[in-house]
Protein backbone atom coordinates (compact mmCIF):
# COMPACT_ATOMS: atom_id res chain seq x y z
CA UNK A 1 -52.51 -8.18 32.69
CA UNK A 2 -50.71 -10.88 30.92
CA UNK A 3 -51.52 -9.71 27.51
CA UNK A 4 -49.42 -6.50 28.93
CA UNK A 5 -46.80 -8.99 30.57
CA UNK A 6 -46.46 -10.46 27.19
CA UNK A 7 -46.11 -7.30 25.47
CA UNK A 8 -43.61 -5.81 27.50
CA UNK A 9 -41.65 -9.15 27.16
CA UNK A 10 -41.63 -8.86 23.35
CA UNK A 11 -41.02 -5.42 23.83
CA UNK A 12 -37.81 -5.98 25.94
CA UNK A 13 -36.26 -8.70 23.48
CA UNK A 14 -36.65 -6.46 20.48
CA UNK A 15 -35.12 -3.68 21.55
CA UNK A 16 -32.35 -5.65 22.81
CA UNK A 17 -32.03 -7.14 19.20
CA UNK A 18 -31.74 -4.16 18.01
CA UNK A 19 -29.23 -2.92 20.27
CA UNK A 20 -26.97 -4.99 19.28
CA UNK A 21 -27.24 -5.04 15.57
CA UNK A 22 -26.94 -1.07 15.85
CA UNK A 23 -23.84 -1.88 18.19
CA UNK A 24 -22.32 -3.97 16.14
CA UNK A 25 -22.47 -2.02 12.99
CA UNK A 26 -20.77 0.47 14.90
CA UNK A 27 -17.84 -1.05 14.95
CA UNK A 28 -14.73 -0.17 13.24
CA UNK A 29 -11.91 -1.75 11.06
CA UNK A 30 -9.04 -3.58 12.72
CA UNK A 31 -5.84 -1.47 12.52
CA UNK A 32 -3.77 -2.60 10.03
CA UNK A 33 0.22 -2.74 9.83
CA UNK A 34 1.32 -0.21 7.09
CA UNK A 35 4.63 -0.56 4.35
CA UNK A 36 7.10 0.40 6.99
CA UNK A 37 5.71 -1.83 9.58
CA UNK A 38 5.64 -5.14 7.99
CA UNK A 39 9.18 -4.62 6.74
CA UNK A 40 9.99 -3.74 10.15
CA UNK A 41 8.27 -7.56 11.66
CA UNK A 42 10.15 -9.23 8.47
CA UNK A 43 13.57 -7.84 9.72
CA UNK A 44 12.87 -8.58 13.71
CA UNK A 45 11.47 -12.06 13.02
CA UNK A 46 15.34 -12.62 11.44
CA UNK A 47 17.06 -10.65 13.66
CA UNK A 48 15.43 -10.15 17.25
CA UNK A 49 18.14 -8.42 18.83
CA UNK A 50 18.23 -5.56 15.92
CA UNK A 51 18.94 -1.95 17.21
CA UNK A 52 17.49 1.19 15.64
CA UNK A 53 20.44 1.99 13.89
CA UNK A 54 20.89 -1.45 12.28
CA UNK A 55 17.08 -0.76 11.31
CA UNK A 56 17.64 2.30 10.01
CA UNK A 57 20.81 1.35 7.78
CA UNK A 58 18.49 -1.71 6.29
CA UNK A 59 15.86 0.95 5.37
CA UNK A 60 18.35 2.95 3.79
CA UNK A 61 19.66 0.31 1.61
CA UNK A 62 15.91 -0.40 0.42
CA UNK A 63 15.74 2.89 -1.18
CA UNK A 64 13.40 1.32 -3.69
CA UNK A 65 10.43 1.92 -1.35
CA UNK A 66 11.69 4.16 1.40
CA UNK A 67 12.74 7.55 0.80
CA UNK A 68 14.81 8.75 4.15
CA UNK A 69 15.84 12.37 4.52
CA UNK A 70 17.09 13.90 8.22
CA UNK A 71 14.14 14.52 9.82
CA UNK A 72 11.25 11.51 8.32
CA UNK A 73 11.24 8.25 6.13
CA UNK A 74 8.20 8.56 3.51
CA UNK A 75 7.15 5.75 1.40
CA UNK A 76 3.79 4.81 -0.54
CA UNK A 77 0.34 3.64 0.76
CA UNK A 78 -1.53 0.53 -1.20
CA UNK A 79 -3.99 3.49 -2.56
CA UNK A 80 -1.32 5.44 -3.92
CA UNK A 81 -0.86 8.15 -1.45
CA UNK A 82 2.69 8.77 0.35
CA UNK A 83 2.78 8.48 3.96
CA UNK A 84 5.57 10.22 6.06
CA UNK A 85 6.74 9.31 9.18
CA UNK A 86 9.36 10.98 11.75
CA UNK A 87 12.43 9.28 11.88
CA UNK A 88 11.94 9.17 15.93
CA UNK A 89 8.97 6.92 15.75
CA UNK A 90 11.15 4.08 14.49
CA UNK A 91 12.29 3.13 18.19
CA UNK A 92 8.45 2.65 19.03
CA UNK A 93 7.68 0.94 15.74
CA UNK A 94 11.03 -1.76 16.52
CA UNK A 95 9.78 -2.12 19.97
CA UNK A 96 6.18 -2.95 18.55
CA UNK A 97 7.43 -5.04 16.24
CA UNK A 98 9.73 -7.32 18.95
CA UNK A 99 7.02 -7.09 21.59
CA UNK A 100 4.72 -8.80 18.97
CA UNK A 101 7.28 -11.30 17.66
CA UNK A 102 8.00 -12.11 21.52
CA UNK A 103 4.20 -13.05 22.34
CA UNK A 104 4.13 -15.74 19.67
């Protein structure tokens, strides 16, 4: 009986080992900001109170890396690819970028 105890003790504690190191490598990759994002947190951390349009008139000046037609602004990823994104996303991105400036 305590041989079986034992057992089932050992049992219990690797299997719960193993849990979590199968857990765990489940796990994915933290998001990251992209291109457009971090320029968006440099501008906000100088100018809190900045409205989309002022945003949008700073991205079109940086033509460099942002390429802005009517309906999306595209720019480059790190790896080379081009990313678009609609041109109505950049009221959630400014709001993303003030709530996090706020919480520091």
């Amino acid at each position: 009986m305590e041989d079986a105890a034992r057992t089932g003790e050992r049992f219990y504690e690797q299997s719960k080992v193993q849990f979590h190191t199968e857990f765990s490598r489940k796990g994915g990759k933290a998001p990251k900001h992209d291109v457009l994002q971090q320029f968006i947190l440099s501008r906000v951390r100088t100018k809190p109170r900045m409205t989309e349009s002022e945003l949008l008139g700073l991205l079109k000046e940086n033509r460099r890396v942002f390429n802005i037609n009517e309906e999306e602004i595209s720019f480059d990823k790190p790896n080379g690819a081009e990313k678009s994104v609609p041109i109505s996303a950049l009221k959630d991105r400014l709001l993303r970028a003030k709530k996090k400036i706020n919480s520091r």
